[in-house]
PDB file of N, CA and C in Angstrom:
ATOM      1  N   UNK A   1      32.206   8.205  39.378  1.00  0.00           N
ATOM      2  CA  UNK A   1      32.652   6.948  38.821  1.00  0.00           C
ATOM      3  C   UNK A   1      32.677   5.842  39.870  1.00  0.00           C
ATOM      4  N   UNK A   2      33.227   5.889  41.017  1.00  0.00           N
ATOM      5  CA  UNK A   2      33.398   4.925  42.152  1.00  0.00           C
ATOM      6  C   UNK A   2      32.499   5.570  43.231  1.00  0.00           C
ATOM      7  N   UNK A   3      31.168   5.220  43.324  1.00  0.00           N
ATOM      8  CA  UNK A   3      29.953   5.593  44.587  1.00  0.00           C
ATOM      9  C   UNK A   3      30.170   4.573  45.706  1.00  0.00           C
ATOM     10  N   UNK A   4      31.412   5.332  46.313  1.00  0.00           N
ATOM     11  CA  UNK A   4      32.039   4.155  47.321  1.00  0.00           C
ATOM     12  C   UNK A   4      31.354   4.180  48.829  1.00  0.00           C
ATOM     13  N   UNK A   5      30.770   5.069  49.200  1.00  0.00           N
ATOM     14  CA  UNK A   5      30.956   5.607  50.499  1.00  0.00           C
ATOM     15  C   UNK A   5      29.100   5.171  51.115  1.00  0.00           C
ATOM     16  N   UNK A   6      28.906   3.813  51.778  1.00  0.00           N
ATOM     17  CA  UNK A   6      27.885   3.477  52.121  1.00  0.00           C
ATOM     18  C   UNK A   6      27.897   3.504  53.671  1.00  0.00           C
ATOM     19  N   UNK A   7      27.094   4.267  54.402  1.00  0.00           N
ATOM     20  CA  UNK A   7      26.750   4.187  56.103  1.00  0.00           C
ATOM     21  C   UNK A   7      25.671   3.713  55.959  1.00  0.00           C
ATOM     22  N   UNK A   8      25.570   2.315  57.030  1.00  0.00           N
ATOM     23  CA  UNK A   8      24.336   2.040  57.505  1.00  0.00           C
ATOM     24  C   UNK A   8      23.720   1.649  56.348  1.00  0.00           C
ATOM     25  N   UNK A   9      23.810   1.747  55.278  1.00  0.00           N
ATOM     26  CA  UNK A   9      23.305   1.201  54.214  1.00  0.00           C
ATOM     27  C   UNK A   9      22.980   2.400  52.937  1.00  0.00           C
ATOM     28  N   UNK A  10      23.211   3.476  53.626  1.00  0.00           N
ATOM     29  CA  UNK A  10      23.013   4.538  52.626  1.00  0.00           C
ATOM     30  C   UNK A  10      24.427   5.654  52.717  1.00  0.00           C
ATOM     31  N   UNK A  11      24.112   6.005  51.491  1.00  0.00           N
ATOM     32  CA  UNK A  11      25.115   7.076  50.873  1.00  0.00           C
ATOM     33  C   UNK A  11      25.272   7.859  51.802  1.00  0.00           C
ATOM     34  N   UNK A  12      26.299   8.287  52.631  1.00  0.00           N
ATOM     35  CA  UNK A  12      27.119   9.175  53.270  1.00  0.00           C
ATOM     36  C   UNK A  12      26.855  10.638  52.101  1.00  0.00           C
ATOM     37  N   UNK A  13      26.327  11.624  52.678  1.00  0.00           N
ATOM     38  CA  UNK A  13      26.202  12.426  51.970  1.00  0.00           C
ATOM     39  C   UNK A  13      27.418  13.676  51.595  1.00  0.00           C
ATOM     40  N   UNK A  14      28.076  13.139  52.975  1.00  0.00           N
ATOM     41  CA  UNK A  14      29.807  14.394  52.806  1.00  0.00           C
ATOM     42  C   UNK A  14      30.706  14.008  52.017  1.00  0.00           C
ATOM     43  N   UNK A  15      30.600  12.548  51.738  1.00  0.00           N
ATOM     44  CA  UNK A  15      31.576  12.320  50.650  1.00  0.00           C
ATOM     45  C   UNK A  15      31.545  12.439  49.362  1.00  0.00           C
ATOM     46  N   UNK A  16      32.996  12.583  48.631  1.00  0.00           N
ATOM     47  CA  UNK A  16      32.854  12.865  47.323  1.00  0.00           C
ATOM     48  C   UNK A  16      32.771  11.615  46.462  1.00  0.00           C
ATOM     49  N   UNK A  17      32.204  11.424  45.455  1.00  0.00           N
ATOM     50  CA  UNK A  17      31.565  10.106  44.695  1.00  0.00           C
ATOM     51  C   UNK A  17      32.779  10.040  43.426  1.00  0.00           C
ATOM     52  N   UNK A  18      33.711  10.630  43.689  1.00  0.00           N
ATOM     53  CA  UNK A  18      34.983  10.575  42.763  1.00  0.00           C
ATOM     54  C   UNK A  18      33.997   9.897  41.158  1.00  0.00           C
ATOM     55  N   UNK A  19      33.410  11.323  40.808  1.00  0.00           N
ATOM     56  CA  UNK A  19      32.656  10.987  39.696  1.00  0.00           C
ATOM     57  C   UNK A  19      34.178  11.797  38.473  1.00  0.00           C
ATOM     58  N   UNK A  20      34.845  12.394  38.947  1.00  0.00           N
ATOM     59  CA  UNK A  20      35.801  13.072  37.964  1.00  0.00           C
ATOM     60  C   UNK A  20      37.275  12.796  38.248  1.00  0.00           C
ATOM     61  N   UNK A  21      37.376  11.736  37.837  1.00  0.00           N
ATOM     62  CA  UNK A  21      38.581  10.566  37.817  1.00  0.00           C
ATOM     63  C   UNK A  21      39.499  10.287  36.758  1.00  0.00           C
ATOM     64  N   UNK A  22      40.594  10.010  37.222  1.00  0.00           N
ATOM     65  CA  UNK A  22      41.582  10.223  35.810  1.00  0.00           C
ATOM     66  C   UNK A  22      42.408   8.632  36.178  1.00  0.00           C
ATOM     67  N   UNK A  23      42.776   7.749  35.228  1.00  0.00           N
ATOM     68  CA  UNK A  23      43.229   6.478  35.261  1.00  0.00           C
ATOM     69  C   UNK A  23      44.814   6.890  35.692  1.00  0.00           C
ATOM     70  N   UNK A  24      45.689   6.392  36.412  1.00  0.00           N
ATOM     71  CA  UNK A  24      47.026   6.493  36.761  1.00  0.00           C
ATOM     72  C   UNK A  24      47.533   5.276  36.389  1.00  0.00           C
ATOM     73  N   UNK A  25      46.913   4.420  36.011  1.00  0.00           N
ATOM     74  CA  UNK A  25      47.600   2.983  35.477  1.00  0.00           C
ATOM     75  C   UNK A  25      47.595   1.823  36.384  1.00  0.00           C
ATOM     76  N   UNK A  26      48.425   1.025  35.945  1.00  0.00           N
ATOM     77  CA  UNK A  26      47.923  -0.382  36.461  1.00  0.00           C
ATOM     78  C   UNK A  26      49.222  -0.531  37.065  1.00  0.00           C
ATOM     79  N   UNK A  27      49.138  -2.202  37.942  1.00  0.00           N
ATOM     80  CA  UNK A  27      50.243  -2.711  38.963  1.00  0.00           C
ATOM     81  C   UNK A  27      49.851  -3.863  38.641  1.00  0.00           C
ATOM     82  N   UNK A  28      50.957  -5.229  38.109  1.00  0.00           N
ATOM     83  CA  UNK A  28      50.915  -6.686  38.210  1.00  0.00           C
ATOM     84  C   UNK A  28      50.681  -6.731  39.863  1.00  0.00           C
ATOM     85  N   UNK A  29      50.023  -7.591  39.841  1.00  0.00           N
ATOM     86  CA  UNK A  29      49.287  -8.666  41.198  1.00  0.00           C
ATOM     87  C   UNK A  29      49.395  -9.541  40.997  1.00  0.00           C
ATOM     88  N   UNK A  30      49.367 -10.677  42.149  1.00  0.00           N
ATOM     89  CA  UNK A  30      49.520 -11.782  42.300  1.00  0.00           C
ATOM     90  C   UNK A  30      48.436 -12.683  41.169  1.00  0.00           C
ATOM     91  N   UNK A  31      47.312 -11.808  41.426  1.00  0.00           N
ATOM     92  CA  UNK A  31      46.323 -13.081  40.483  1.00  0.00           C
ATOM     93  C   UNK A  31      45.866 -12.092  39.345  1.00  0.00           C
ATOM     94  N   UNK A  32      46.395 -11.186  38.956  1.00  0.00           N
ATOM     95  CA  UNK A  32      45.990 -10.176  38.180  1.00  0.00           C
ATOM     96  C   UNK A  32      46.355  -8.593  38.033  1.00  0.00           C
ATOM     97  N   UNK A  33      46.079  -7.583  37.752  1.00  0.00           N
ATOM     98  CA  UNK A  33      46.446  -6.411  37.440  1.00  0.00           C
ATOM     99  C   UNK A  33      45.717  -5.166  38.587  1.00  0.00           C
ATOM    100  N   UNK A  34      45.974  -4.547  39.055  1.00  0.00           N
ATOM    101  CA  UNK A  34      45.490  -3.491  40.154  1.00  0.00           C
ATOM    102  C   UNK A  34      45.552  -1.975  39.397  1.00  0.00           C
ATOM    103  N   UNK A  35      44.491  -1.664  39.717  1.00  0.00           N
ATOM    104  CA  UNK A  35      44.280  -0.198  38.972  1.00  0.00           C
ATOM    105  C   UNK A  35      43.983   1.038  39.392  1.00  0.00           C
ATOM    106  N   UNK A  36      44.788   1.657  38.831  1.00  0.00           N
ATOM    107  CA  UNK A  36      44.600   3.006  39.892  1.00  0.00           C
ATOM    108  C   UNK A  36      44.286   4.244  39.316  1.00  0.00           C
ATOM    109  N   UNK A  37      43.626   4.793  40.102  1.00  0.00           N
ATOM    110  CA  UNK A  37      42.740   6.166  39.528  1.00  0.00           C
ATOM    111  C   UNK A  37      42.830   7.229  40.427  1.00  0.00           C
ATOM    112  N   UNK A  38      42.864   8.641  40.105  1.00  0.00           N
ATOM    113  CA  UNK A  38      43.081   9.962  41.011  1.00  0.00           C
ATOM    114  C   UNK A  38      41.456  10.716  41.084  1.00  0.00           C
ATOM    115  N   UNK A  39      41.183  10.886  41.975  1.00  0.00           N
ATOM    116  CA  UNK A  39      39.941  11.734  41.963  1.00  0.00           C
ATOM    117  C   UNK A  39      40.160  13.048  41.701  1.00  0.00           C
ATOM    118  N   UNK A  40      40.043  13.950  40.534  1.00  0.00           N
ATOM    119  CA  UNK A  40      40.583  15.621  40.228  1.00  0.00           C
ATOM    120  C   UNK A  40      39.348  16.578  41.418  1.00  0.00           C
ATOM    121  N   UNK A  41      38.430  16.144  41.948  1.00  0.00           N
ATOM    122  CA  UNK A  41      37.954  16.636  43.209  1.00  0.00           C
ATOM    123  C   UNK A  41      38.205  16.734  44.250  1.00  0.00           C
ATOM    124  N   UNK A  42      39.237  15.735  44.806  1.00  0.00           N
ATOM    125  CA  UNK A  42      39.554  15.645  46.313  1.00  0.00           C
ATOM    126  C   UNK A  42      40.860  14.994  46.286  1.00  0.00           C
ATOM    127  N   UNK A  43      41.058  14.084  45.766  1.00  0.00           N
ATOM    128  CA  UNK A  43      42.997  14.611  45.518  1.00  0.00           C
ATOM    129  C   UNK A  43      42.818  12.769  45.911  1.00  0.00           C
ATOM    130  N   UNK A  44      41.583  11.755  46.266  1.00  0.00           N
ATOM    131  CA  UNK A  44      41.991  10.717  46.485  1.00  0.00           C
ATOM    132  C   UNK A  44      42.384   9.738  45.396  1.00  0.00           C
ATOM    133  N   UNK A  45      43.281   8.810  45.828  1.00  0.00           N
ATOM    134  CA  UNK A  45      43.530   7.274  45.075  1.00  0.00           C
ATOM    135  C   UNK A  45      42.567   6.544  45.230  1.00  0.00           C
ATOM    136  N   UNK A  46      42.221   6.224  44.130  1.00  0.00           N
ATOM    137  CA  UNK A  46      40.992   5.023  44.044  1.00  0.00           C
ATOM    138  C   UNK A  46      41.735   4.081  43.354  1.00  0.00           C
ATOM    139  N   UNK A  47      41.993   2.133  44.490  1.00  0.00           N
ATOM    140  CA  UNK A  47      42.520   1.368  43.610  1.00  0.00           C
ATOM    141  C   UNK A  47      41.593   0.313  43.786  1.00  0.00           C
ATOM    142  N   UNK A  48      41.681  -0.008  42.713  1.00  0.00           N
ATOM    143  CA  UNK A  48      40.367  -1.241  42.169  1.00  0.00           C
ATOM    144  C   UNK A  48      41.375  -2.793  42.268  1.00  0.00           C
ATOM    145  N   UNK A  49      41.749  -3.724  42.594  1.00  0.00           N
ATOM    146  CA  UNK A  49      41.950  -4.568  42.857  1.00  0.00           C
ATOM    147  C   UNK A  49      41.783  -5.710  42.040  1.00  0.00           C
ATOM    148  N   UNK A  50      42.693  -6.901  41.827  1.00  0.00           N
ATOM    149  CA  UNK A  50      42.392  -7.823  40.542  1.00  0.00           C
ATOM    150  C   UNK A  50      40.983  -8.122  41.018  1.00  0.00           C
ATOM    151  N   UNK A  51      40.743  -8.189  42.147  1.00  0.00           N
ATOM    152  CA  UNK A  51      39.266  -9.159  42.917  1.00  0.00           C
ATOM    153  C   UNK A  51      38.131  -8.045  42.963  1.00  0.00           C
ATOM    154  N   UNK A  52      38.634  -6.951  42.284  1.00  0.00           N
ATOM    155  CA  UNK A  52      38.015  -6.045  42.203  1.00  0.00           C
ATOM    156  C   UNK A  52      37.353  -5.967  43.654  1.00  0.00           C
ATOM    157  N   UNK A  53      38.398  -5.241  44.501  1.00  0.00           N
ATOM    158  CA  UNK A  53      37.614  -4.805  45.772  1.00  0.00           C
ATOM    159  C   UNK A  53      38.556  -3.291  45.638  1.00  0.00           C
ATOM    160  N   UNK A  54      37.335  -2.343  45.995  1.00  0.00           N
ATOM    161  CA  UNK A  54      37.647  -1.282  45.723  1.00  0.00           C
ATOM    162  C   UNK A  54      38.600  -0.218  47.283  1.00  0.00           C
ATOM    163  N   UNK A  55      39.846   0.050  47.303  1.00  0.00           N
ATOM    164  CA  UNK A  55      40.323   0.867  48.684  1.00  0.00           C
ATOM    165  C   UNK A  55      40.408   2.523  47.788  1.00  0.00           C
ATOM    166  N   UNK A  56      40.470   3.544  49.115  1.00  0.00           N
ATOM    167  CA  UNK A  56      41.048   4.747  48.645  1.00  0.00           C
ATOM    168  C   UNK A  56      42.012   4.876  49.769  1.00  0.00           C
ATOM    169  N   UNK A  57      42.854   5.795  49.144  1.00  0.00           N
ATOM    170  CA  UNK A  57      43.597   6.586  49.863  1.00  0.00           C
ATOM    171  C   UNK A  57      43.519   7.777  49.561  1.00  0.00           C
ATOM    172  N   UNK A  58      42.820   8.213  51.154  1.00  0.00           N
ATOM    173  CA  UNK A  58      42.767   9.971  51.033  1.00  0.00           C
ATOM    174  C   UNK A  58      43.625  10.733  51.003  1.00  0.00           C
ATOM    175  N   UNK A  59      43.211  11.477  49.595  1.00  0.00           N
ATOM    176  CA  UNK A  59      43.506  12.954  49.571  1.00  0.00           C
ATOM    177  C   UNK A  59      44.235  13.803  50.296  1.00  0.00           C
ATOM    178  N   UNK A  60      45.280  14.600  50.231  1.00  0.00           N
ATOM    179  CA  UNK A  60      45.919  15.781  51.144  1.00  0.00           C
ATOM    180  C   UNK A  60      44.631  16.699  50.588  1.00  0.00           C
ATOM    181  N   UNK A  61      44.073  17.574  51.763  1.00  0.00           N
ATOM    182  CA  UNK A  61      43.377  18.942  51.431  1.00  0.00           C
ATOM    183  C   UNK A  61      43.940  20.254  51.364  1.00  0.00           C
ATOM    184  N   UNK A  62      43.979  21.131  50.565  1.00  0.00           N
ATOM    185  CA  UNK A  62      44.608  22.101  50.196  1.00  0.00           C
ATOM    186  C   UNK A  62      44.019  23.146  50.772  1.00  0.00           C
TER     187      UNK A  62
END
């Protein structure tokens, strides 16, 4: 779902492409709503931003 992970201009091949993602809901923002999603592969936060700029926060590994 989020093909976040670009080196040098190409896809980082170790990372996971958090294609199996589950919505955790939203957060009021200053200019809009922030959205947040769990990757069920690697345990990261994917938050999408009113300006839609995309951060994660990694995963604990089990």
């Amino acid at each position: 779902m989020f093909p976040l992970f670009f080196v040098g201009g190409r896809l980082a091949e170790d990372r996971c492409l958090h294609e199996e993602s589950e919505f955790l809901g939203e957060q009021k923002a200053g200019r809009g709503v922030n959205r947040y999603f769990r990757c069920r592969k690697c345990n990261s936060v994917i938050i999408v931003s009113a300006d839609n700029i995309i951060f994660e926060v990694k995963g604990k590994k089990s």
